[in-house]
Protein backbone atom coordinates (compact mmCIF):
# COMPACT_ATOMS: atom_id res chain seq x y z
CA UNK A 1 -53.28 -21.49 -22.38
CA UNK A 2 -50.02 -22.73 -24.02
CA UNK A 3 -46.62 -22.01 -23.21
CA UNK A 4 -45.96 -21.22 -26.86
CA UNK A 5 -48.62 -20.80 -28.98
CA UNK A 6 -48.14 -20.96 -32.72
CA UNK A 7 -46.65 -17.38 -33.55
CA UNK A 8 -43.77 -18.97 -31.42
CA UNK A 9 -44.12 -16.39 -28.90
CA UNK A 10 -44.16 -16.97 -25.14
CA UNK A 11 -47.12 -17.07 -23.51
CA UNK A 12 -48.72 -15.29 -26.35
CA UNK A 13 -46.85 -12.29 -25.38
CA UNK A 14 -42.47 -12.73 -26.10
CA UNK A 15 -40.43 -14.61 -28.98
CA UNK A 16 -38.24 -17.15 -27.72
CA UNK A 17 -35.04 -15.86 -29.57
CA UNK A 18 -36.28 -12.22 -28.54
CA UNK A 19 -36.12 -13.26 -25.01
CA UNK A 20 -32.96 -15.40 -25.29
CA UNK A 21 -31.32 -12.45 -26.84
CA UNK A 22 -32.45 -10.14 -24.56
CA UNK A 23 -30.97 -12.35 -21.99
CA UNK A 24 -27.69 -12.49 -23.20
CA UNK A 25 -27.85 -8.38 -23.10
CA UNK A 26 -28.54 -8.33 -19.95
CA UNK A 27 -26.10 -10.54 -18.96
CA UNK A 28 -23.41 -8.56 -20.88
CA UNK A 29 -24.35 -5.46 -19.32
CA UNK A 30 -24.76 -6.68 -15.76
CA UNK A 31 -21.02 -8.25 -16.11
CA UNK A 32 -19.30 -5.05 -17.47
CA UNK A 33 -21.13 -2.98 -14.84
CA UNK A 34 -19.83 -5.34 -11.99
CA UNK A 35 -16.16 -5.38 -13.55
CA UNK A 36 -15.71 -1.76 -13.90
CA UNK A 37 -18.38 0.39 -12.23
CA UNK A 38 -18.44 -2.00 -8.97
CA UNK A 39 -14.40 -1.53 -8.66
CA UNK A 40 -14.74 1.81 -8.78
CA UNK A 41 -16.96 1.73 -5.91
CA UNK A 42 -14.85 0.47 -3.87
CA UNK A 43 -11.86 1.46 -2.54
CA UNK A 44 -8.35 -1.01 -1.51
CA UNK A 45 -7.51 0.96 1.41
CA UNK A 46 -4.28 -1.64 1.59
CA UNK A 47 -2.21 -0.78 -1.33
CA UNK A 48 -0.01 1.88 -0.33
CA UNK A 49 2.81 4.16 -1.49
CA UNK A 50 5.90 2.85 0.14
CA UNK A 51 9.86 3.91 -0.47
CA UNK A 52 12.40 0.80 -0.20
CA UNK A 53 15.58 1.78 1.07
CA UNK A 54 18.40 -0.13 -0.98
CA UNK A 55 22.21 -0.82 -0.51
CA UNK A 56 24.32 -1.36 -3.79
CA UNK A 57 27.78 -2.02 -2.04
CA UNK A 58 31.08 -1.99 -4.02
CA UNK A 59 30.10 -0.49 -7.13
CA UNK A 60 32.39 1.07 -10.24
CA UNK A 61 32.31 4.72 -10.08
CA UNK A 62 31.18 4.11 -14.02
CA UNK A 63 27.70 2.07 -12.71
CA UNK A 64 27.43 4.74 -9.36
CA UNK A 65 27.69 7.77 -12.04
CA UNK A 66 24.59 6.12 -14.04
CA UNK A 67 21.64 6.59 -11.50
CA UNK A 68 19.40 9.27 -11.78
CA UNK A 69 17.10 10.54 -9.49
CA UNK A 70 13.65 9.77 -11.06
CA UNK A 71 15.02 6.66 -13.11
CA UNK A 72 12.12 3.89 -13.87
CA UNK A 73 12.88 0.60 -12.14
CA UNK A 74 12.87 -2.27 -14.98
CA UNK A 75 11.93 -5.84 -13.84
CA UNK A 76 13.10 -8.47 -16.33
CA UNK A 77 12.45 -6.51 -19.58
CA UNK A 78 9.76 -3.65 -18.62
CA UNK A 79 9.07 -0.64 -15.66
CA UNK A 80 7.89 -2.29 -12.83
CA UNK A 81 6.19 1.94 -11.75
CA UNK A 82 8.71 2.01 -8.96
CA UNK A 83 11.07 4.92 -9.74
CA UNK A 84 14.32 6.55 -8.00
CA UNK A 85 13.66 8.99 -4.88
CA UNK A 86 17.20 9.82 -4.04
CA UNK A 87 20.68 7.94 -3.60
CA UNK A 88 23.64 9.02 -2.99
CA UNK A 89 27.51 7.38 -2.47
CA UNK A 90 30.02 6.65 -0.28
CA UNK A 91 33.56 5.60 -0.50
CA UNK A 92 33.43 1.71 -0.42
CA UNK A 93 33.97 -0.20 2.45
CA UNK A 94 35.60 -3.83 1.93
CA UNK A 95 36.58 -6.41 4.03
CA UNK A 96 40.29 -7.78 4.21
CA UNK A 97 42.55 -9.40 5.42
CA UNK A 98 46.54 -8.49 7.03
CA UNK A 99 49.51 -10.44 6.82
CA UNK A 100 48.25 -12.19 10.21
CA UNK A 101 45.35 -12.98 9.30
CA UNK A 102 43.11 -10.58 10.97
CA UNK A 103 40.17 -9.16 9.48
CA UNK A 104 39.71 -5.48 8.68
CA UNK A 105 37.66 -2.96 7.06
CA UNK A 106 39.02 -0.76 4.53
CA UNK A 107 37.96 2.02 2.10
CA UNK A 108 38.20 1.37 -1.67
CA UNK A 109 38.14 5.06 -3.34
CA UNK A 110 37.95 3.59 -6.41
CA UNK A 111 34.39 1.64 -5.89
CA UNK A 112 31.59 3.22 -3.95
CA UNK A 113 28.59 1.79 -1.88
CA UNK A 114 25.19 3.67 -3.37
CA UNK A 115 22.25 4.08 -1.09
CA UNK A 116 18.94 4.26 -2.95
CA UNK A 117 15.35 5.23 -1.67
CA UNK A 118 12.83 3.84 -4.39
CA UNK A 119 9.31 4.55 -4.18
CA UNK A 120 6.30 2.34 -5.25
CA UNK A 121 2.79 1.07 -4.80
CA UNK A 122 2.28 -2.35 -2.82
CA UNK A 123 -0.80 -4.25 -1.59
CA UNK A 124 0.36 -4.26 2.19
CA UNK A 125 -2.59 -6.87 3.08
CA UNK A 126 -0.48 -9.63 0.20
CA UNK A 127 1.35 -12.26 1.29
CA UNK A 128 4.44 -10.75 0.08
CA UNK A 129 5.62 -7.28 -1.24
CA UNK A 130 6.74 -7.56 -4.91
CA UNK A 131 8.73 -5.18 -7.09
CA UNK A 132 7.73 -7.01 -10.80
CA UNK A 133 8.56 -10.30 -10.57
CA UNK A 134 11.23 -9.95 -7.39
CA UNK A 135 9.78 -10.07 -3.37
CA UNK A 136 10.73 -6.99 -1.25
CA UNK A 137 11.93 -7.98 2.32
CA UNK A 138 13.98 -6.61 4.85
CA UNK A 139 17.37 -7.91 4.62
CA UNK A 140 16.69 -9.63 1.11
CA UNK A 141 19.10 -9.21 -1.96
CA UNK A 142 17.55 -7.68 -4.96
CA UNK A 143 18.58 -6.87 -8.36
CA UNK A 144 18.27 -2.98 -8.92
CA UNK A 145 18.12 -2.26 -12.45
CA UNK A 146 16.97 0.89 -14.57
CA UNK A 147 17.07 1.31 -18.48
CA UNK A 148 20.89 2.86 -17.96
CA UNK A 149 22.37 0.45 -15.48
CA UNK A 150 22.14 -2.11 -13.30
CA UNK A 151 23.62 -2.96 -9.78
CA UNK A 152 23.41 -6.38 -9.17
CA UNK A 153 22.59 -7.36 -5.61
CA UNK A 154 21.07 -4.74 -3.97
CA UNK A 155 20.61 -5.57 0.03
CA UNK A 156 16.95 -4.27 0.72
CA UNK A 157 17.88 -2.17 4.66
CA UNK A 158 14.34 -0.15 5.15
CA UNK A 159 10.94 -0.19 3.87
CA UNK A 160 8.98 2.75 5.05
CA UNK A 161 5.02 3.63 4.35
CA UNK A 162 4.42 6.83 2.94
């Protein structure tokens, strides 16, 4: 018995291009199966919700006045998903200087420090924690920055897991 007889068919019984076709269908439904139905399957029990507590010191009463609770975070030129829990402000506190040379701390009424609780998703079981494009660590500098405003350096003091 041949292989392929003279129809073309395989082992008397398949075309060759049916096959090969067939094949490639298979293949293509196998692959979009795997992608979406197998990740739905399973479940990344290490990406959490977790709220970043954030220090914006010395800031313009103008920049304080433009957060909003529920504000989008923007990282370089879209929302990054992590959004505004809560802040609220203080009075400033700077450091100077007196006429001897000593250092103090003072309070600028006219600038205020604002304390800000974000909340977002992160893969805890990364490397790193990243807000967009911008790695979240305790005692790391940050710049906060919605569609409205933007504060700079903003001294990461607390993450916390839902």
């Amino acid at each position: 018995m041949k292989i392929v007889d003279e129809k073309g068919k395989l082992f008397g019984f398949i075309n060759i291009i049916d096959l090969c076709i067939l094949i490639v269908i298979v293949l293509i439904v196998g692959f979009v199966g795997y992608k979406y139905i197998g990740k739905g399957a399973s479940v990344n029990n290490s990406v959490q919700k977790i709220f970043v507590d954030l220090k914006c010191p010395a800031r313009s009463e103008a920049v304080a006045g433009a957060l909003h609770k529920k504000d989008q975070i923007v990282s370089l030129t879209s929302f990054s998903g992590a959004v505004v829990e809560s802040f609220y402000q203080k009075p400033a506190v700077v450091i100077t200087s007196d006429a001897d040379g000593n250092i103090r701390y003072v309070t600028d009424e006219k600038r205020k420090d604002v304390y800000v609780t974000i909340s977002m998703t992160a893969d805890l079981k990364a490397a790193v924690i990243k807000l967009g494009s911008q790695e979240i660590a305790i005692g790391k500098t940050i710049i906060l920055k919605t569609n409205r405003a933007e504060f700079g350096s903003a001294v990461i003091e607390n993450i916390r897991l839902k």
